[in-house]
N, C-alpha and C. Protein backbone atom coordinates (compact mmCIF):
# COMPACT_ATOMS: atom_id res chain seq x y z
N UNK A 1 -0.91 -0.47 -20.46
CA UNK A 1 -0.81 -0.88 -19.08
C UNK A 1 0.66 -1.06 -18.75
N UNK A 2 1.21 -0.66 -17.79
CA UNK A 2 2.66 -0.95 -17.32
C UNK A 2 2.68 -2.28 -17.33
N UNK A 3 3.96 -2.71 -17.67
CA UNK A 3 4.19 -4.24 -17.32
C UNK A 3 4.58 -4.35 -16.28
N UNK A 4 5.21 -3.79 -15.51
CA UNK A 4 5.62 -4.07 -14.22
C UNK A 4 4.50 -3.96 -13.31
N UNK A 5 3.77 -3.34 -13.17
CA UNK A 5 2.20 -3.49 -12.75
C UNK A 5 1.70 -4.77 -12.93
N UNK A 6 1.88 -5.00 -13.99
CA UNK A 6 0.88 -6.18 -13.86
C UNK A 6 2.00 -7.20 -13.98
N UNK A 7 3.11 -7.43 -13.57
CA UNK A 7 3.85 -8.45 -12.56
C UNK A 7 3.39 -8.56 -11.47
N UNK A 8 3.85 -7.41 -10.88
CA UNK A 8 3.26 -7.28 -9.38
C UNK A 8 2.20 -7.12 -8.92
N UNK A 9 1.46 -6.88 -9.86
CA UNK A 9 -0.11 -7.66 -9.65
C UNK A 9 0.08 -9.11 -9.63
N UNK A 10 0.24 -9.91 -10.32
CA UNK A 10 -0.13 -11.47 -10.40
C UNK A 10 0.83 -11.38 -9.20
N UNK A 11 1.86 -11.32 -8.69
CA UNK A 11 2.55 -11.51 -7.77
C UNK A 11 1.69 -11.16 -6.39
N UNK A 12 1.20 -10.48 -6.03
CA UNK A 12 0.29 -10.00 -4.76
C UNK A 12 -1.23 -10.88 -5.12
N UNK A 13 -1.82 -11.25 -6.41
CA UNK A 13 -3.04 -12.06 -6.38
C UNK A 13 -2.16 -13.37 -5.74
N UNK A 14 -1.29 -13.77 -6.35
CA UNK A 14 -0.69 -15.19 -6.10
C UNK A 14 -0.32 -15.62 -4.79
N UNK A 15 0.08 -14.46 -4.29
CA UNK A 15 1.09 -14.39 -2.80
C UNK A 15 2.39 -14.77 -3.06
N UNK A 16 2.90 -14.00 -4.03
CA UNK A 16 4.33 -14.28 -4.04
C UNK A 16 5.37 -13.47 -4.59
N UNK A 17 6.27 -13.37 -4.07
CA UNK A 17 7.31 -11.86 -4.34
C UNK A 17 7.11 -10.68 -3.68
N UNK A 18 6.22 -10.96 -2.03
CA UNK A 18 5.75 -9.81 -1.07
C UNK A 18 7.34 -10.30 -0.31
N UNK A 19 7.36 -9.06 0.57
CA UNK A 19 8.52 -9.26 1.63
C UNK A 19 7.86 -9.51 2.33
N UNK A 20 7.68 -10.17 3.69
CA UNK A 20 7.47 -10.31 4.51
C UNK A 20 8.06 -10.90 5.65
N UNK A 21 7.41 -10.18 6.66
CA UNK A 21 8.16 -10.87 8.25
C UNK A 21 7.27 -11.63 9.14
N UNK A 22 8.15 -12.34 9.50
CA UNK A 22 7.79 -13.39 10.71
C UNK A 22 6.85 -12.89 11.49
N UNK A 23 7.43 -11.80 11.94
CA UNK A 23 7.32 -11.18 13.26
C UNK A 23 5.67 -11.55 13.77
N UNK A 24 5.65 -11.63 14.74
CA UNK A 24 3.46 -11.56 14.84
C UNK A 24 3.64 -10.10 14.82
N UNK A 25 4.27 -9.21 15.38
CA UNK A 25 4.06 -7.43 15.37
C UNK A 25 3.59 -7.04 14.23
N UNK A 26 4.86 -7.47 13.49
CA UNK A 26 4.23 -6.44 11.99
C UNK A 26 5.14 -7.34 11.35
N UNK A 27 4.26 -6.85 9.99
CA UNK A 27 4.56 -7.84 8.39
C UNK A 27 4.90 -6.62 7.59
N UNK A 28 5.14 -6.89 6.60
CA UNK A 28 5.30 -6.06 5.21
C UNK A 28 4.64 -6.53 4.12
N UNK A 29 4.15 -5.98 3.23
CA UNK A 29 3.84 -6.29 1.81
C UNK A 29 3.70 -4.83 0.72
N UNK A 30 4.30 -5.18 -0.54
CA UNK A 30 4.22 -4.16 -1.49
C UNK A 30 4.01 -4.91 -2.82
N UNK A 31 3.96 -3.43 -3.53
CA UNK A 31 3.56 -3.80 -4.70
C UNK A 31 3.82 -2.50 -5.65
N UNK A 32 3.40 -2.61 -6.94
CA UNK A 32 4.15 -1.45 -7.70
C UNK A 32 2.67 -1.00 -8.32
N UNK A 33 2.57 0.26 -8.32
CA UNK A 33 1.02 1.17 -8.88
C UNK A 33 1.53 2.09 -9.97
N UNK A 34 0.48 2.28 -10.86
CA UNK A 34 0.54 3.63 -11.71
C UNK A 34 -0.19 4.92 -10.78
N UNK A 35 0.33 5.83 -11.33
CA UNK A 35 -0.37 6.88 -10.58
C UNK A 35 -1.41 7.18 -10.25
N UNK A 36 -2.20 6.48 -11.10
CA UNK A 36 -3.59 6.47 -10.95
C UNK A 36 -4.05 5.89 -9.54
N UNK A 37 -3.59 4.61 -9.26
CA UNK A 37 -3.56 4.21 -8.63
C UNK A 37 -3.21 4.23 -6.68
N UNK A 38 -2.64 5.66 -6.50
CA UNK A 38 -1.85 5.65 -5.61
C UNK A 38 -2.85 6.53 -4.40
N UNK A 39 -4.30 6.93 -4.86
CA UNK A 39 -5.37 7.42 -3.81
C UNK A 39 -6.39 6.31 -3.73
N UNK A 40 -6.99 5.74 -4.56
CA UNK A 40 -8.18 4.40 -4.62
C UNK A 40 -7.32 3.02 -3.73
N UNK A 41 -6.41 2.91 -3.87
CA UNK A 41 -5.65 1.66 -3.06
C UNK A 41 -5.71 2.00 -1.49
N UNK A 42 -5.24 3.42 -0.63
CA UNK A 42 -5.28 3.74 0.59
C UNK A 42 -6.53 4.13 0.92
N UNK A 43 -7.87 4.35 -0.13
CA UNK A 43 -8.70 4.75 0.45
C UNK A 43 -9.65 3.49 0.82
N UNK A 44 -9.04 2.80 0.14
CA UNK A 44 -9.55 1.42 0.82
C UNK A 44 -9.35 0.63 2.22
N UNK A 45 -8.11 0.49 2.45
CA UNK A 45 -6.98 0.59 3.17
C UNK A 45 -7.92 1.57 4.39
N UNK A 46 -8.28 2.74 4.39
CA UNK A 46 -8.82 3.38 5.33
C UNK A 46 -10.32 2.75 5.29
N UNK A 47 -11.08 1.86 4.56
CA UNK A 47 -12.42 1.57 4.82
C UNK A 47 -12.28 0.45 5.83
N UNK A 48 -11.23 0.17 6.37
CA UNK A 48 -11.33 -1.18 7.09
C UNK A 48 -10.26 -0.45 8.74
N UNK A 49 -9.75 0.72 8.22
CA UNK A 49 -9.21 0.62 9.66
C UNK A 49 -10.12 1.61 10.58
N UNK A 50 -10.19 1.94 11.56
CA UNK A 50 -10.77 2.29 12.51
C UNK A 50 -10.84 3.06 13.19
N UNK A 51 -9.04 3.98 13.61
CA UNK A 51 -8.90 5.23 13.31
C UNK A 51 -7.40 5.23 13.05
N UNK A 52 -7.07 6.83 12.71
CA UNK A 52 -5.91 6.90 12.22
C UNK A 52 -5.79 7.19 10.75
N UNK A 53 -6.39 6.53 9.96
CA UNK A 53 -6.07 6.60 8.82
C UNK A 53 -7.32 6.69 8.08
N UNK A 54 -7.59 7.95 7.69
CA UNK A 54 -9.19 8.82 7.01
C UNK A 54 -8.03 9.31 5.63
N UNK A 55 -9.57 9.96 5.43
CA UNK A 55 -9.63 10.70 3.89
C UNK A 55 -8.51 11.82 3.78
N UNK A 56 -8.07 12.19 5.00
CA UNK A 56 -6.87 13.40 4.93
C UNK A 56 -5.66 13.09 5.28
N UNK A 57 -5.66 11.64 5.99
CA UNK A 57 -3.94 11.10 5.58
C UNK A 57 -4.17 10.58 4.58
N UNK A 58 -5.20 9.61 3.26
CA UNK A 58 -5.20 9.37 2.29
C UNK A 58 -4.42 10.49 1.21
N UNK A 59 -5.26 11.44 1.06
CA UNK A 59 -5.10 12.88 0.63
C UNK A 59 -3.22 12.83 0.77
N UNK A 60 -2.80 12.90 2.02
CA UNK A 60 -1.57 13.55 2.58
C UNK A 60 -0.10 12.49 1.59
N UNK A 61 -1.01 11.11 1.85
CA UNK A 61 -0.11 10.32 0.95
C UNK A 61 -0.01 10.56 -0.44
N UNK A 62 -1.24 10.56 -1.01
CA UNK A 62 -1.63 10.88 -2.49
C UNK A 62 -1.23 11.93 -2.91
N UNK A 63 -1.21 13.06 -2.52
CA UNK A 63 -0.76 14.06 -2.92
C UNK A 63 0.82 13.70 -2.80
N UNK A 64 1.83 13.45 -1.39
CA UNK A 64 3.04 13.45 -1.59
C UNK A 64 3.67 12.54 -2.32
N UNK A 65 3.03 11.46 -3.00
CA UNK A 65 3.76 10.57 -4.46
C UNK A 65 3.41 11.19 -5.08
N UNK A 66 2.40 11.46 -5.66
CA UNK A 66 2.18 12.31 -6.70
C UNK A 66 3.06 13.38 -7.18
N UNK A 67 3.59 14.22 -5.88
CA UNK A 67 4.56 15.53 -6.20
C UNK A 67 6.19 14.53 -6.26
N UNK A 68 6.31 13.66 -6.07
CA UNK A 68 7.02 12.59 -5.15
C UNK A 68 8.64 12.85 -6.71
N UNK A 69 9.96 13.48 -6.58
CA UNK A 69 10.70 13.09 -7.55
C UNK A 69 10.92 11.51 -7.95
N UNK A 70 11.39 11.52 -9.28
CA UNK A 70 11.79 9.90 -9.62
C UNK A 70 13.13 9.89 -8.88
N UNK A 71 13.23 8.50 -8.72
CA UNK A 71 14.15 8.24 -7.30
C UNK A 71 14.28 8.15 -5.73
N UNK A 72 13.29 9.21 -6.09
CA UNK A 72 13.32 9.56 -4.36
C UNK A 72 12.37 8.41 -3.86
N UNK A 73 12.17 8.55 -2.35
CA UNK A 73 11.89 7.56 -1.43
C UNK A 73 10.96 8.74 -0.25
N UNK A 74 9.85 8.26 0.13
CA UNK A 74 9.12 8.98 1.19
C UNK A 74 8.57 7.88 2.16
N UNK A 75 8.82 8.15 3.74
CA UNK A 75 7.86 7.30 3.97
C UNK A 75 6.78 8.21 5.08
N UNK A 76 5.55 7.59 5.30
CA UNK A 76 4.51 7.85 5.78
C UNK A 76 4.45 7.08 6.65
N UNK A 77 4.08 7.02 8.03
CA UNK A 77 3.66 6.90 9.29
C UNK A 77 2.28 7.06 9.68
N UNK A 78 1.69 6.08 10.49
CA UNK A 78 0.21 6.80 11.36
C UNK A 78 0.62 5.38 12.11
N UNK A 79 -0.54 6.61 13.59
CA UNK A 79 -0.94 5.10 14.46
C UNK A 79 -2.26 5.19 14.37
N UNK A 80 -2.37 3.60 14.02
CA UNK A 80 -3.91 3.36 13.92
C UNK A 80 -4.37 2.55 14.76
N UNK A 81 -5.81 2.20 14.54
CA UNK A 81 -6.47 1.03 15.09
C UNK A 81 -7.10 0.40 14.10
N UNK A 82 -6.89 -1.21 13.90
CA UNK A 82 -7.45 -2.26 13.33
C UNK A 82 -8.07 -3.20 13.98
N UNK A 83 -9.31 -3.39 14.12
CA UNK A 83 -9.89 -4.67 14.62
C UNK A 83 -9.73 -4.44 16.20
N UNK A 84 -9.87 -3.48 16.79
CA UNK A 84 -9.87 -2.76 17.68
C UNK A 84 -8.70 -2.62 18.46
N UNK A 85 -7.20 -3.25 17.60
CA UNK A 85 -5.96 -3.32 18.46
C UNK A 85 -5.53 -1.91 17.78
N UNK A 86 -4.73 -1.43 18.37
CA UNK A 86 -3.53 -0.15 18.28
C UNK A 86 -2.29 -0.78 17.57
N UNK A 87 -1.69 0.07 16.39
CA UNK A 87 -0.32 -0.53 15.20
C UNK A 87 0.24 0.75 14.47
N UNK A 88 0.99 0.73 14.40
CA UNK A 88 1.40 1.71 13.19
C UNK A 88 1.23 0.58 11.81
N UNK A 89 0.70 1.94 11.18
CA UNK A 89 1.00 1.82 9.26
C UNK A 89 1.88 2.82 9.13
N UNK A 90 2.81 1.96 8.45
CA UNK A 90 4.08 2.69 7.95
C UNK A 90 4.17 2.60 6.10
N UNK A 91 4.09 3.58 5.78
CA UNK A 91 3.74 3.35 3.91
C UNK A 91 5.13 3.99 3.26
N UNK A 92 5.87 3.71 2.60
CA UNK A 92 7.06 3.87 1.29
C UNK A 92 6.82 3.57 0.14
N UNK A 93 6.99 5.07 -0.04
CA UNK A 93 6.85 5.06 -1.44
C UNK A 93 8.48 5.62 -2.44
N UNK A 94 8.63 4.64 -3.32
CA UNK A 94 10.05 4.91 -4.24
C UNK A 94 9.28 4.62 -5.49
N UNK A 95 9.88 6.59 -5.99
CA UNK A 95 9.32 6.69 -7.35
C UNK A 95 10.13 5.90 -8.49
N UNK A 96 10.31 4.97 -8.68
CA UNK A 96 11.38 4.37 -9.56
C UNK A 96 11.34 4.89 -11.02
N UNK A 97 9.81 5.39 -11.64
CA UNK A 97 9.96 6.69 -12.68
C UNK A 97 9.09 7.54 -12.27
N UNK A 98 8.28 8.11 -13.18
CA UNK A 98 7.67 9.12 -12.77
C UNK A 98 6.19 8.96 -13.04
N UNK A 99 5.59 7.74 -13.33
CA UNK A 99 4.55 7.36 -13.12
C UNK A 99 4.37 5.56 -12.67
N UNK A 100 5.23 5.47 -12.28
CA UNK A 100 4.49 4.22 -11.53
C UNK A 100 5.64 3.45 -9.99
N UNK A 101 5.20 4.49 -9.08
CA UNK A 101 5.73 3.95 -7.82
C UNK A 101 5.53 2.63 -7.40
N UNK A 102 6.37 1.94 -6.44
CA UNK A 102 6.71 1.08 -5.44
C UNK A 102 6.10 1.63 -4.42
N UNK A 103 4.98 1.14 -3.74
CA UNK A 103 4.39 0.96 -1.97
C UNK A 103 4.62 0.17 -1.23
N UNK A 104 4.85 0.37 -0.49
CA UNK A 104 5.32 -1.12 0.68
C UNK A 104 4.50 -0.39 1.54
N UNK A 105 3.96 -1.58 2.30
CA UNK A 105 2.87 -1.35 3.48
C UNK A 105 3.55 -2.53 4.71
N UNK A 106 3.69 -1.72 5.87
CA UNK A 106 4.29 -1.85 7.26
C UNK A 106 3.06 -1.82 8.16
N UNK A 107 2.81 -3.02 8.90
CA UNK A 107 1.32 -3.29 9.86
C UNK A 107 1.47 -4.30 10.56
N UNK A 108 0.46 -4.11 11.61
CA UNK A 108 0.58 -5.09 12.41
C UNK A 108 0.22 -6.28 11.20
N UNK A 109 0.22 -7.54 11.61
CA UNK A 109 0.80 -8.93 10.83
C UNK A 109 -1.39 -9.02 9.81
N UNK A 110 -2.15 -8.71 11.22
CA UNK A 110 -3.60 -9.41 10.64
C UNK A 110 -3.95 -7.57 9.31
N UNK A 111 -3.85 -6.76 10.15
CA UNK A 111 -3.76 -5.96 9.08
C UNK A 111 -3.14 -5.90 7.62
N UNK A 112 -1.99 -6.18 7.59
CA UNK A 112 -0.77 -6.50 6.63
C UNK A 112 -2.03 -7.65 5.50
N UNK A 113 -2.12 -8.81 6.26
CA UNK A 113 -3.15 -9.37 5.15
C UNK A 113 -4.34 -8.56 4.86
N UNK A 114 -4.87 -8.14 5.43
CA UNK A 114 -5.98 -7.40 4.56
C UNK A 114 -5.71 -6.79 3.48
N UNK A 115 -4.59 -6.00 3.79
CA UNK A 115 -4.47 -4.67 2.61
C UNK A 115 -3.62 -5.67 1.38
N UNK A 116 -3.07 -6.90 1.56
CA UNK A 116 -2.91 -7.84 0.66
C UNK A 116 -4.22 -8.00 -0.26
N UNK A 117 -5.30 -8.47 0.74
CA UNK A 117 -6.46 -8.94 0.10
C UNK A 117 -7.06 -7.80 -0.76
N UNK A 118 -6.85 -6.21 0.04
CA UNK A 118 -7.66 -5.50 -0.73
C UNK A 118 -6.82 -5.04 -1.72
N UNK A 119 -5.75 -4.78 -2.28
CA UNK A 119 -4.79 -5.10 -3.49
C UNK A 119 -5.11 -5.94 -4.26
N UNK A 120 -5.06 -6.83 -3.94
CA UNK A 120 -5.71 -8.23 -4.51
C UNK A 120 -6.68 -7.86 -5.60
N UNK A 121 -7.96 -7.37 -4.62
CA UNK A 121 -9.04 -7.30 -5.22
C UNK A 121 -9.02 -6.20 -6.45
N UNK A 122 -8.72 -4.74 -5.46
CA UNK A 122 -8.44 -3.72 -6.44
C UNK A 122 -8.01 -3.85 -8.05
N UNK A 123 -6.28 -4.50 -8.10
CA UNK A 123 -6.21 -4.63 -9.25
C UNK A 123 -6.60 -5.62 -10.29
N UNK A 124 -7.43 -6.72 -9.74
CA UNK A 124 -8.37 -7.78 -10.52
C UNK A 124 -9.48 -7.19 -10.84
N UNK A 125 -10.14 -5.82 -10.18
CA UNK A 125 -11.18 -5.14 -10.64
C UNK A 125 -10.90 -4.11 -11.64
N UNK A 126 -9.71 -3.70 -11.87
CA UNK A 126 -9.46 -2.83 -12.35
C UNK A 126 -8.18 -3.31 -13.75
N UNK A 127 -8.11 -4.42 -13.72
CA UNK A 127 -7.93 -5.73 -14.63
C UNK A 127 -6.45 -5.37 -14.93
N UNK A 128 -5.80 -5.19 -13.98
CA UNK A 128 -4.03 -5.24 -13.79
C UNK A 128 -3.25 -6.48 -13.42
């Protein structure tokens, strides 16, 4: 298991070592995945939003970390709807090696916690 994974796991179960903003607009939160990891986390992420973000921007992300060089930095964009308001998700991904990226997730503030929570859950199910 990566160790840095499972820092930033206990760090996102705990709530602590996320960036985050004030803002009511939008928050931030990230966390660090193995590759494995980098389609099952957004496809979750899409079971709760509403539109905008389906199985083929999942796909669009997953595939571009995946091909993603170490070092490099991508970010991903959509406008969605959550909870019936209109937001962009803004997703970055920095390959820091070549199997286990950095995600940061950009959302309106009530969204932003969810995809906390469903992180949360994910890697406690998947025992990271």
């Amino acid at each position: 298991m990566n160790r840095r994974l499972v820092l930033a796991a206990g760090l996102v179960v705990l709530g602590c070592g996320r960036a985050r903003h004030d803002s009511a607009a939008q928050s931030e939160t990230s966390a660090n995945f193995d590759l494995e990891d980098v389609r099952p986390v957004p496809m979750r992420i899409s079971g709760v939003v509403q539109r905008g973000f389906g199985e083929a921007e999942v796909e669009q992300v997953a595939a571009g970390i995946t091909a993603q060089p170490v070092e490099a930095e991508r970010a991903y964009e959509f406008a969605v709807s959550f909870e019936g308001t209109p937001g962009t998700l803004r997703i970055v991904a920095v390959m820091d090696d070549g199997d286990a990226p950095d995600l940061s997730f950009s959302a309106p503030a009530a969204l932003v916690q969810r995809i906390d929570s469903l992180i949360g859950a994910y890697l406690t199910e998947r025992g990271k």
